[in-house]
Protein backbone atom coordinates (compact mmCIF):
# COMPACT_ATOMS: atom_id res chain seq x y z
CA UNK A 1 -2.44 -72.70 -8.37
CA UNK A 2 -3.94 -69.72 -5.97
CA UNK A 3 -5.25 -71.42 -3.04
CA UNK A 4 -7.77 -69.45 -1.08
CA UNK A 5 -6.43 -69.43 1.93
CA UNK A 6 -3.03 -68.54 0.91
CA UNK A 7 -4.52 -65.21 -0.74
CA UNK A 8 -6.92 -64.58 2.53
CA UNK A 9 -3.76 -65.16 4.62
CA UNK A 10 -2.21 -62.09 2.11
CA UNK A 11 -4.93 -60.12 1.99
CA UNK A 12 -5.59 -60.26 6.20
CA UNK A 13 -1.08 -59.57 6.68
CA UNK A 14 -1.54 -56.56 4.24
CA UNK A 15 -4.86 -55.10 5.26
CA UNK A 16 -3.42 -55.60 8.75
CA UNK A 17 -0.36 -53.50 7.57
CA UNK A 18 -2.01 -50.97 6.09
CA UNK A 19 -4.29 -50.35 9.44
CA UNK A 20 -0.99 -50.02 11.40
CA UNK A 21 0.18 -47.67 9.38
CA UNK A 22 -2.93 -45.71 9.25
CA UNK A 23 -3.15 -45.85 12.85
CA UNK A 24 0.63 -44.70 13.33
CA UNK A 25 1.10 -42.13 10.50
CA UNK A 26 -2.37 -40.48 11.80
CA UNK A 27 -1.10 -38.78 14.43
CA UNK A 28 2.21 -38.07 13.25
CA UNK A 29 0.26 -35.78 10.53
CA UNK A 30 -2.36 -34.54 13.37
CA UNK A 31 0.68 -33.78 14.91
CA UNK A 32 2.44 -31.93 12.20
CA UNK A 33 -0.40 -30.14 11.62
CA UNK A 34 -0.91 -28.47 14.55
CA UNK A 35 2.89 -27.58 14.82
CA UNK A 36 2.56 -25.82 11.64
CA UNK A 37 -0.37 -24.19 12.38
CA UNK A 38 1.29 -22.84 15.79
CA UNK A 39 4.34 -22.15 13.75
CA UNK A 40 1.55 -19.91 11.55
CA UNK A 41 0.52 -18.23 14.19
CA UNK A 42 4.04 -17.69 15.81
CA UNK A 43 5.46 -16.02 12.56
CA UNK A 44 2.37 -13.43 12.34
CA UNK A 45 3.00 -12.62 16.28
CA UNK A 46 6.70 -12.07 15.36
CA UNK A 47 5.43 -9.75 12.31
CA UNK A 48 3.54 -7.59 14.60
CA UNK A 49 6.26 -7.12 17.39
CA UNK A 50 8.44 -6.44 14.73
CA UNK A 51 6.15 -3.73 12.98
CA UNK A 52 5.92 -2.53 17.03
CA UNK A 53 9.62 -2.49 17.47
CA UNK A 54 9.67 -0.42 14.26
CA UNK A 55 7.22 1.85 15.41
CA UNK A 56 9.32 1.95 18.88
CA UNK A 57 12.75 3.07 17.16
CA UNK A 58 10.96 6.15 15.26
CA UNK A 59 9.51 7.21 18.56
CA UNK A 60 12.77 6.91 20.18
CA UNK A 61 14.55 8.59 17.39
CA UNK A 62 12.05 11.66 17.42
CA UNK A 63 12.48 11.84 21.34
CA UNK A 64 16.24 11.89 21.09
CA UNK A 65 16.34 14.60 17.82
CA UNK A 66 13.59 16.40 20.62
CA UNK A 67 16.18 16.13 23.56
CA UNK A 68 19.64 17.46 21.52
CA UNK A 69 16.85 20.61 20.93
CA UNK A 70 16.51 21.23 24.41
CA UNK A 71 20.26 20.58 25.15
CA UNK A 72 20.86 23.53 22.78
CA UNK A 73 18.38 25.50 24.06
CA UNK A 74 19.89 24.76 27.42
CA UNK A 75 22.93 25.57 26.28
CA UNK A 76 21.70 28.77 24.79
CA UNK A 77 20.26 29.73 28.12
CA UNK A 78 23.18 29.13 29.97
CA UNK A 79 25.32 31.63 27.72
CA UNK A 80 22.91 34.05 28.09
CA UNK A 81 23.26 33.51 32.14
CA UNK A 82 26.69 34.11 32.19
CA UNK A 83 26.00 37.14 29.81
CA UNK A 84 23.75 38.35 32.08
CA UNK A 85 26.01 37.83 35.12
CA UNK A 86 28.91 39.70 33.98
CA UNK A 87 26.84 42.39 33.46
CA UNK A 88 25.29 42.41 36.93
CA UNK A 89 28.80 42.47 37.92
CA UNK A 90 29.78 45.32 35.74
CA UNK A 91 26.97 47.24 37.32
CA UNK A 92 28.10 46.07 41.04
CA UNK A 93 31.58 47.26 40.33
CA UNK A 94 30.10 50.37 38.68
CA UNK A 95 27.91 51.47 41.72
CA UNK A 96 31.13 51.31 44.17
């Protein structure tokens, strides 16, 4: 038969099981919580330095397509310099 005490003793080793686990597996999850949240939070910054970074490469990219311009503007200048200078020499030669 089921004697009182045998069942109390059950009842007290299970009930004394179940408040260890509580008490350990508590913060385990408070724990796992707030990593995920942080990992949350973590992805979104890496979202917006990526969208930044994105941003970044078409600025660079216009800036460089804007500096092989001037280069051949440069360029362009410079051939009309060295027009220009054999002409002055041309007319130096000329006057003599």
């Amino acid at each position: 038969m089921l004697d009182v005490l045998t069942i109390a003793a059950w009842s007290g080793a299970i009930m004394t099981i179940i408040g260890l686990v509580s008490y350990l597996v508590k913060p385990i999850m408070s724990n796992f919580t707030k990593i995920s949240d942080n990992l949350t939070k973590m992805s979104h910054t890496l979202d917006m330095i990526n969208k930044d970074l994105e941003s970044s490469k078409s600025d660079r990219i216009a800036i460089h397509d804007e500096l092989k311009e001037h280069d051949r503007r440069l360029d362009s200048h410079k051939e009309t310099l060295v027009e220009h200078s054999e002409k002055i020499k041309t007319l130096f030669e000329r006057g003599r």
